[in-house]
Protein backbone atom coordinates (compact mmCIF):
# COMPACT_ATOMS: atom_id res chain seq x y z
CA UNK A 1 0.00 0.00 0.00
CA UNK A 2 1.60 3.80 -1.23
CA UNK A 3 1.91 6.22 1.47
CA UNK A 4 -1.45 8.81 0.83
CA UNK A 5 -1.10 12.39 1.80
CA UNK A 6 -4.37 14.36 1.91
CA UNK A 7 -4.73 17.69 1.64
CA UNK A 8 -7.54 19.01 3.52
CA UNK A 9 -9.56 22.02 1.83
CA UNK A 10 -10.81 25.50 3.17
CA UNK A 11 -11.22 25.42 7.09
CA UNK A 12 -9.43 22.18 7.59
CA UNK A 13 -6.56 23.44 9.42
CA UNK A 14 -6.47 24.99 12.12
CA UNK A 15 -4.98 28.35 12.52
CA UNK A 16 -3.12 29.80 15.77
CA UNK A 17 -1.21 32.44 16.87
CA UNK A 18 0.96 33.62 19.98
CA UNK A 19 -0.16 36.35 20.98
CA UNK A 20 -4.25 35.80 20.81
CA UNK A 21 -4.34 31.73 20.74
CA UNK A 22 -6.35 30.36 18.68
CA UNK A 23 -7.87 32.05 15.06
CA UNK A 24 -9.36 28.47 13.60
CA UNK A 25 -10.36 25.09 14.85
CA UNK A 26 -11.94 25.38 18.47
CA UNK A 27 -15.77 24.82 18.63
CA UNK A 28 -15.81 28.85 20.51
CA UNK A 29 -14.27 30.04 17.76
CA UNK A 30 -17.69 29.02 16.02
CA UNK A 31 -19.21 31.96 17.74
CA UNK A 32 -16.32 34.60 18.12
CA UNK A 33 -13.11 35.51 18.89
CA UNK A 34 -9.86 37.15 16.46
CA UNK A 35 -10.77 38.11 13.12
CA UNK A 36 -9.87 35.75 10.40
CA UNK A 37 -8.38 37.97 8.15
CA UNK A 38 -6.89 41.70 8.59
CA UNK A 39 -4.78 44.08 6.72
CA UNK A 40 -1.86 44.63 6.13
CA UNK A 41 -1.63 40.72 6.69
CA UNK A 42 -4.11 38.09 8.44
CA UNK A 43 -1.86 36.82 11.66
CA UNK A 44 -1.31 33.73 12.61
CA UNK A 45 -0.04 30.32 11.19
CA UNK A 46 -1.68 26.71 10.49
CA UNK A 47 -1.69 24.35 13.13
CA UNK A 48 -3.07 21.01 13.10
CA UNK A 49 -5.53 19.53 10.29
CA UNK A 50 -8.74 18.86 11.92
CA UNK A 51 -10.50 16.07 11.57
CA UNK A 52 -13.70 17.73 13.09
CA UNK A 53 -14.73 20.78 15.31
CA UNK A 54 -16.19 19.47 18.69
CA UNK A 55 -16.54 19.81 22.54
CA UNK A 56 -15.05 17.17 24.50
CA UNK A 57 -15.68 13.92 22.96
CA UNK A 58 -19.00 15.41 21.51
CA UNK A 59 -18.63 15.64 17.60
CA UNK A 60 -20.72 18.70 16.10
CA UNK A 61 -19.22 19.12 12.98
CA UNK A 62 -17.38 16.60 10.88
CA UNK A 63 -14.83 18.01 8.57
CA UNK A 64 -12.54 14.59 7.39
CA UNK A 65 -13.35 12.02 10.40
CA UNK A 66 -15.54 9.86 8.45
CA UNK A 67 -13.45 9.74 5.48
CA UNK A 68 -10.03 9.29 7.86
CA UNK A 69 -11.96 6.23 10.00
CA UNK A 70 -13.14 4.88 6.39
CA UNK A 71 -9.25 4.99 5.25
CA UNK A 72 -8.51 3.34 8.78
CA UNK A 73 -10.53 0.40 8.21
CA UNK A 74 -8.93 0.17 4.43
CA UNK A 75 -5.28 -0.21 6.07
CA UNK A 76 -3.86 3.14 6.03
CA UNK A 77 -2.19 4.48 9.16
CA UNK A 78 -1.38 7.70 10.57
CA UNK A 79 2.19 8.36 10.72
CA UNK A 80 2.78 5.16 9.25
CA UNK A 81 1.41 5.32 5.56
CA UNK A 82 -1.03 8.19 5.70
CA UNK A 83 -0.32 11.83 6.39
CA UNK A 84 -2.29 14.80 6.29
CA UNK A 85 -0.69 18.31 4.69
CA UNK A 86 -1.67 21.38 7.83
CA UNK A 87 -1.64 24.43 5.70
CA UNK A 88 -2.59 27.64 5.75
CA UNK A 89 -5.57 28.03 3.52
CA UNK A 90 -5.49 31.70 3.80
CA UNK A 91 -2.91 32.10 1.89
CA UNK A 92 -2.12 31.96 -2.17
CA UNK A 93 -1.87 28.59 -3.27
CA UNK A 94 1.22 29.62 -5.28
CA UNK A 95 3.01 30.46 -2.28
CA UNK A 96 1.50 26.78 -0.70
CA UNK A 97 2.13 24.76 -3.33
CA UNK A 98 6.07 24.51 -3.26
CA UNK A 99 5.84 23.73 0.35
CA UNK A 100 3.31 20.89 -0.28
CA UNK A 101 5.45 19.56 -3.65
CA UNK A 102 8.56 19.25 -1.24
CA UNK A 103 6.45 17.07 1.60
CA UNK A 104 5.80 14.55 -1.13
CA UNK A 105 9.48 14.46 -2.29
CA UNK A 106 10.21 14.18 1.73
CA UNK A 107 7.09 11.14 1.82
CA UNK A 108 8.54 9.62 -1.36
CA UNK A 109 12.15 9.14 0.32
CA UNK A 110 10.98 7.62 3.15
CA UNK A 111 8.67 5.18 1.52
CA UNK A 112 11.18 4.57 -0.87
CA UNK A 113 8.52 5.15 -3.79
CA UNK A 114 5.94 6.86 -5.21
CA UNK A 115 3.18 8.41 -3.09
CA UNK A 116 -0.68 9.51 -3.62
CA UNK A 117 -2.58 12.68 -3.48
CA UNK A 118 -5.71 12.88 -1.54
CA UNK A 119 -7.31 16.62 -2.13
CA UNK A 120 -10.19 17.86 -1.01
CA UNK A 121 -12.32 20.35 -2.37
CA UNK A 122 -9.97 23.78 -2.82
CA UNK A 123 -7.13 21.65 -1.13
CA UNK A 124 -7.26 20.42 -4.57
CA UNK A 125 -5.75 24.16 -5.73
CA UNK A 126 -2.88 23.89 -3.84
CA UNK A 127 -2.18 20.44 -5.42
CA UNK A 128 -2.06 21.35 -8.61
CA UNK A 129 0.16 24.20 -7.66
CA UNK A 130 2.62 21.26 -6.50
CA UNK A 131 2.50 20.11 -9.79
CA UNK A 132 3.68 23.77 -11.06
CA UNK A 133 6.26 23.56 -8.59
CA UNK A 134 7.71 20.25 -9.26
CA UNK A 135 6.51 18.78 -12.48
CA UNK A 136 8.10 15.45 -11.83
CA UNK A 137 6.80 14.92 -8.75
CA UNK A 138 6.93 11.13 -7.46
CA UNK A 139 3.12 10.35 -7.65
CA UNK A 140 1.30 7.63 -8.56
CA UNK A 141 -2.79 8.26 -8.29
CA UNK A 142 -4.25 11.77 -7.42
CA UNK A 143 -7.16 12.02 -6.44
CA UNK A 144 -9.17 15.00 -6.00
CA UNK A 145 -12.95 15.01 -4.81
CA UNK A 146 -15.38 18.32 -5.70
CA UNK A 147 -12.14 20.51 -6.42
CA UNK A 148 -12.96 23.97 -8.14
CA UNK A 149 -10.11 23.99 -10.34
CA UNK A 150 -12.08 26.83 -13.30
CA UNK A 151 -13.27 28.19 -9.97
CA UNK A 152 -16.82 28.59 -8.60
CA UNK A 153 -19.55 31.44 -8.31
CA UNK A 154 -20.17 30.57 -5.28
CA UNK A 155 -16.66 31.55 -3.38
CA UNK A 156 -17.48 35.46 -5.03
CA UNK A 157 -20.63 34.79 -3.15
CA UNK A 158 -19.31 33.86 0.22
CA UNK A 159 -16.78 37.11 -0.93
CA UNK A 160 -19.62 39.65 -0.91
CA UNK A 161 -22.11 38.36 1.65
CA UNK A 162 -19.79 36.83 4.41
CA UNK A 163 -20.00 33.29 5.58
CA UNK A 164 -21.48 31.72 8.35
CA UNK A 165 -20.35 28.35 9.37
CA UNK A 166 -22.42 27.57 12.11
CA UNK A 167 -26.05 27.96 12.96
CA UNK A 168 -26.60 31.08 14.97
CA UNK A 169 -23.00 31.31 15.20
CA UNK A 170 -20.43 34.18 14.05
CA UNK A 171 -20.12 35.66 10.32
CA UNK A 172 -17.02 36.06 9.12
CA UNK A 173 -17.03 39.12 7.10
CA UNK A 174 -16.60 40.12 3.42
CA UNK A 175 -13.32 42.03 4.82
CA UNK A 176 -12.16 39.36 7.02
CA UNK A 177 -12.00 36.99 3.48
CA UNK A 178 -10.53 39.80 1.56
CA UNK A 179 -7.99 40.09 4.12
CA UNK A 180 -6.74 37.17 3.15
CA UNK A 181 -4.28 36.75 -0.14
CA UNK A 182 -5.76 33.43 -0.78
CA UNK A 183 -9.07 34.27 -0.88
CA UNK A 184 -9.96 34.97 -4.09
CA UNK A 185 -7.85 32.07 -5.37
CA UNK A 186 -11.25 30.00 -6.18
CA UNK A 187 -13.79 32.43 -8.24
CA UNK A 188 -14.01 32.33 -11.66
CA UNK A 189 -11.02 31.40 -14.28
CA UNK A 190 -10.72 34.41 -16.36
CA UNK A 191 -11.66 31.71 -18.78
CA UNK A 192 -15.06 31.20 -17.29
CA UNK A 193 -16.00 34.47 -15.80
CA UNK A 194 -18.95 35.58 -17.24
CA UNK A 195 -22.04 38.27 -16.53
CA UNK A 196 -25.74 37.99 -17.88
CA UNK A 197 -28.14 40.90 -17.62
CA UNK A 198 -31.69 39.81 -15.57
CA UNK A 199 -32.89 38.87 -19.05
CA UNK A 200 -30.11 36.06 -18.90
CA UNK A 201 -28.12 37.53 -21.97
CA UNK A 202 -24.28 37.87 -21.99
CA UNK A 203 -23.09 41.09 -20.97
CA UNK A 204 -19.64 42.11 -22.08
CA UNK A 205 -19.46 45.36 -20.84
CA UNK A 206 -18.07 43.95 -16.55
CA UNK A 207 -14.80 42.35 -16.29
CA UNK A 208 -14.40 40.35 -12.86
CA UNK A 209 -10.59 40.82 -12.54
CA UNK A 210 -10.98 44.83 -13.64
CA UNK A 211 -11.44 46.43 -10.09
CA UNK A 212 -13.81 49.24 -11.72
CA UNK A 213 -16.05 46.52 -12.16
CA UNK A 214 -16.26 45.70 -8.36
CA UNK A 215 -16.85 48.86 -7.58
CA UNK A 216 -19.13 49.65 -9.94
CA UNK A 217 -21.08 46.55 -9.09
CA UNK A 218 -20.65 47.06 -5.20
CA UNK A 219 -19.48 43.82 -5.06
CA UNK A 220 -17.58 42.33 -1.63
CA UNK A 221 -16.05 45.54 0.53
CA UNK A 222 -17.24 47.88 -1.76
CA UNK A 223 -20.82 46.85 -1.49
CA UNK A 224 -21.70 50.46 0.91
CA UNK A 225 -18.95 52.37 -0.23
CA UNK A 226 -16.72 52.20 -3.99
CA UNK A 227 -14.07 54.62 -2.78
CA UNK A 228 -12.40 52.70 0.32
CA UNK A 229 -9.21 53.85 -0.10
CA UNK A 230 -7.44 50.30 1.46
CA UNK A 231 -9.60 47.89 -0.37
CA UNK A 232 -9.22 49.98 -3.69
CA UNK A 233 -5.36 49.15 -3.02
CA UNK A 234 -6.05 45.26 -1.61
CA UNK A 235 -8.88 43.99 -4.43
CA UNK A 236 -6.41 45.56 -6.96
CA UNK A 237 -3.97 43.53 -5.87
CA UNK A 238 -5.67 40.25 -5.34
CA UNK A 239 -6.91 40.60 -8.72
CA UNK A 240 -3.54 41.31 -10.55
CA UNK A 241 -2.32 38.39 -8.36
CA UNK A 242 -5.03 36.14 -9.42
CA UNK A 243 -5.09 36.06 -12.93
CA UNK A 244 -1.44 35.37 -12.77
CA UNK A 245 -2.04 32.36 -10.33
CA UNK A 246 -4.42 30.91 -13.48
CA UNK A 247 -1.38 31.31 -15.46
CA UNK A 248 0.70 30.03 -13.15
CA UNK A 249 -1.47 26.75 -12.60
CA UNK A 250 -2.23 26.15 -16.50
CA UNK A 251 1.21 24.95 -16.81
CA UNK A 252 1.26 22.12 -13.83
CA UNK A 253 1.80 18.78 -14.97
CA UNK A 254 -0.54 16.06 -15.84
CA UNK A 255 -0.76 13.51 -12.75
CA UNK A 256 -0.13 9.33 -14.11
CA UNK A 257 -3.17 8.74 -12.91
CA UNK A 258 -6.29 11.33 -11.82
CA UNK A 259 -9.37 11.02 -10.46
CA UNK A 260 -12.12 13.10 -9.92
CA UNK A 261 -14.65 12.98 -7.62
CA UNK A 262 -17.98 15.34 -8.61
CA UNK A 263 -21.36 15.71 -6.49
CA UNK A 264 -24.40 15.82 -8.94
CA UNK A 265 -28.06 16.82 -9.38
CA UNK A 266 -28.32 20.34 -7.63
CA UNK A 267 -28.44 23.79 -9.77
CA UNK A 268 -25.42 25.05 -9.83
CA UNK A 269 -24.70 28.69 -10.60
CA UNK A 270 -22.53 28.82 -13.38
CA UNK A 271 -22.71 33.17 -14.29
CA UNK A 272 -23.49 36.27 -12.36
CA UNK A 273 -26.21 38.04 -13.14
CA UNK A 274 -26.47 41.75 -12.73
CA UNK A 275 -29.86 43.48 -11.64
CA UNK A 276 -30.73 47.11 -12.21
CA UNK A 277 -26.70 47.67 -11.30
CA UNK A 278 -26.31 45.01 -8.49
CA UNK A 279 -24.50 41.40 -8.37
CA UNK A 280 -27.42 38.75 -7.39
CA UNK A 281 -25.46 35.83 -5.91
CA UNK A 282 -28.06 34.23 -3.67
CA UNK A 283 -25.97 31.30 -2.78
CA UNK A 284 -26.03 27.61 -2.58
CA UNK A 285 -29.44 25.91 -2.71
CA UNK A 286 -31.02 29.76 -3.14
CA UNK A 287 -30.86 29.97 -6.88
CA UNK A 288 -34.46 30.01 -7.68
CA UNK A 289 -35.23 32.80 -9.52
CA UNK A 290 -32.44 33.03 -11.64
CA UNK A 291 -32.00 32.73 -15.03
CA UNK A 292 -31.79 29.39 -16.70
CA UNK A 293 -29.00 30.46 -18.23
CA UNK A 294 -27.05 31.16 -14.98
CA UNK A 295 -27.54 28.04 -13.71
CA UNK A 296 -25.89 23.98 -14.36
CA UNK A 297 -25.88 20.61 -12.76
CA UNK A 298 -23.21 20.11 -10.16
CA UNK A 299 -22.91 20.01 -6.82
CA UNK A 300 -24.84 23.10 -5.41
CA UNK A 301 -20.86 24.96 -5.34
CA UNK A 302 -18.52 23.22 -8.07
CA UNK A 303 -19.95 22.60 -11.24
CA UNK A 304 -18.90 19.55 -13.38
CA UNK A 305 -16.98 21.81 -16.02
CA UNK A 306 -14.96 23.01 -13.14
CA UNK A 307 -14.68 20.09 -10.91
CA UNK A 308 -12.52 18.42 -14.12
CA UNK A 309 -10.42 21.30 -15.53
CA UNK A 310 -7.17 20.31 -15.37
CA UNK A 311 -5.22 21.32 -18.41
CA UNK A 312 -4.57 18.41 -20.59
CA UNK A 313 -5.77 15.61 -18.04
CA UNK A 314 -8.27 12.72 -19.03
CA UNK A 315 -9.74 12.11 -15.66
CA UNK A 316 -11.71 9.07 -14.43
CA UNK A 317 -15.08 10.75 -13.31
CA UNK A 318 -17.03 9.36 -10.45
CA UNK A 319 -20.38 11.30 -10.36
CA UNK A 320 -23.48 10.95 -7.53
CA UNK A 321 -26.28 12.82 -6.41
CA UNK A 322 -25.58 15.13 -3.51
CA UNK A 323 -27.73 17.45 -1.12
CA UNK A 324 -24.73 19.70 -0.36
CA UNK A 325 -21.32 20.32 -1.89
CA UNK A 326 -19.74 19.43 1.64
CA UNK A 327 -21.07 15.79 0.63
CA UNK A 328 -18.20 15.36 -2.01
CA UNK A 329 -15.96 14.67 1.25
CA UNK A 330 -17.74 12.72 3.79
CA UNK A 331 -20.63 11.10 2.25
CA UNK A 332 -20.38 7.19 1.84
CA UNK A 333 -20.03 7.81 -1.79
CA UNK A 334 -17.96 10.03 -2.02
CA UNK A 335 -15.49 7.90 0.21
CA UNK A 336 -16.24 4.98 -1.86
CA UNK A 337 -15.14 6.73 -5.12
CA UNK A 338 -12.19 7.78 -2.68
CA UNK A 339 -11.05 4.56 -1.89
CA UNK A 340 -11.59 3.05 -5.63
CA UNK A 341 -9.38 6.03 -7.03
CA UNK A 342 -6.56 4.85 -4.39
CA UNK A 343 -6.43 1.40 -5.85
């Protein structure tokens, strides 16, 4: 059996820092507690990957358990011949990926062979940045299960409204995200951004990596106010950086073998439409409404187009119906496709 290393996706690692304690991971930090992003620079660093966010030995939210207790019982082993990437997801996977193609050099040494890939969701980002990195890396099988790798609508959505992770619990804020250099790693490819009007016909005249578009659109931080002087600076930034990380990741190598895991059967949006001078991005499992034209099959977040654009790869596709694009990690098929990629 190859030595697996998975690389968890947004969320999945933890994220600490000396001076305040924890950012990321503890159930509390559900409900409050240190901003996850600021300028000039979000503090901090990753800690551990975790496998889920609870209280005590009470589980209340399962991030990778079921899928690392479904590996268990298939033979793998922490420490032994399964190891899990901590990163920190907040920041550009160009800057993540070198560090993540020299762990599987390290893993390949010591197992004296070729390794695997496990990533999930955007952890899947950062893997193909490894393969940017180091385009011989020692791999065998990559898997990668509901990875947004032309992007997805839905992360500008979580962009401009903020993101709440728990019932009743905190918001993390459009500027918290933005804070972040990472953050906008995951919306639309220039390839695939596009804008309808509210009749659902293409509209040319908005670019989503032209910052005048933002503002005109009052889209993320500049949804009160288009003339904030430190965001005008930050989102022009982000976006200059961003469309060279697409670049930058059209050139990684093809993995030997690739597998793709995709939820299916929920609508999907696909463009952004533009009402009477405003984004409408209502958000997963909210697009009713919408024009047909906005909207595909996938997995509520990723849509199938996305999930399987890597450059030059012929992926094996596993597809099944989903209720929530968090399914493509720790439902039982999703683990099942998992596992039968690994073989």
């Amino acid at each position: 059996m190859r030595t697996l290393l998975i690389v968890p996706g947004l969320f999945g690692t933890e994220i600490v820092d000396a001076d305040v304690g924890p950012i990321w991971g503890p159930f509390r930090r559900l409900y409050g507690g240190p901003p996850i992003g600021e300028l000039p620079a979000p503090r901090g660093r990753a800690g551990r990957v975790l496998p889920a966010i609870a209280v005590g030995p009470v589980v209340l939210y399962d991030i990778i358990g079921a899928l690392l207790r479904a590996l268990g019982r298939a033979g793998y082993r922490e420490g032994e011949n399964l190891f899990l990437f901590a990163y920190d997801w907040r920041q550009r996977v160009v800057d993540d990926g070198p560090r993540l193609a020299a762990e599987v050099r390290r893993l390949a040494e010591a197992s004296g062979g070729p390794v695997d890939l496990l990533g999930l969701s955007n952890g899947g980002l950062t893997l193909r940045a490894a393969f940017v990195a180091d385009r011989a890396l020692p791999v065998e099988r990559v898997v990668l299960s509901g990875p947004p790798l032309a992007g997805s609508v839905e992360t500008l959505t979580v962009l401009h409204h903020g993101f709440q992770f728990a019932p009743l619990g905190r918001t993390v804020s459009p500027e918290e995200f933005v804070a972040c250099p990472g953050s906008m790693d995951s919306i639309p490819s220039p390839a695939t951004a596009s804008f309808l009007d509210e009749q659902g016909r293409e509209d040319p005249s908005y670019d989503l990596y032209d910052l005048p578009t933002w503002r005109k659109l009052r889209l993320s931080v500049f949804r009160d106010e288009p003339d904030r002087a430190p965001w005008i600076e930050a989102v022009g930034k982000r976006l200059a950086d961003l469309r060279a990380t697409w670049t930058f990741v059209a050139n990684a190598a093809v993995p030997k073998h690739l597998t793709i895991i995709c939820g299916d059967g929920l609508p999907t949006q696909r463009r952004i439409v533009v009402e009477r001078g405003r984004v409408r991005l209502p958000g997963e499992g909210n697009l009713r409404g919408l024009p047909a034209a906005a909207i595909v099959e996938g997995d509520g977040t990723v849509t199938f187009e996305s999930a399987r654009a890597w450059a030059g790869a012929r992926p094996h596709v596993v597809k099944f119906p989903v209720r929530r694009h968090r399914d493509v990690v720790r439902a039982p098929k999703a683990i099942a496709g998992i596992l039968e990629g690994l073989r």
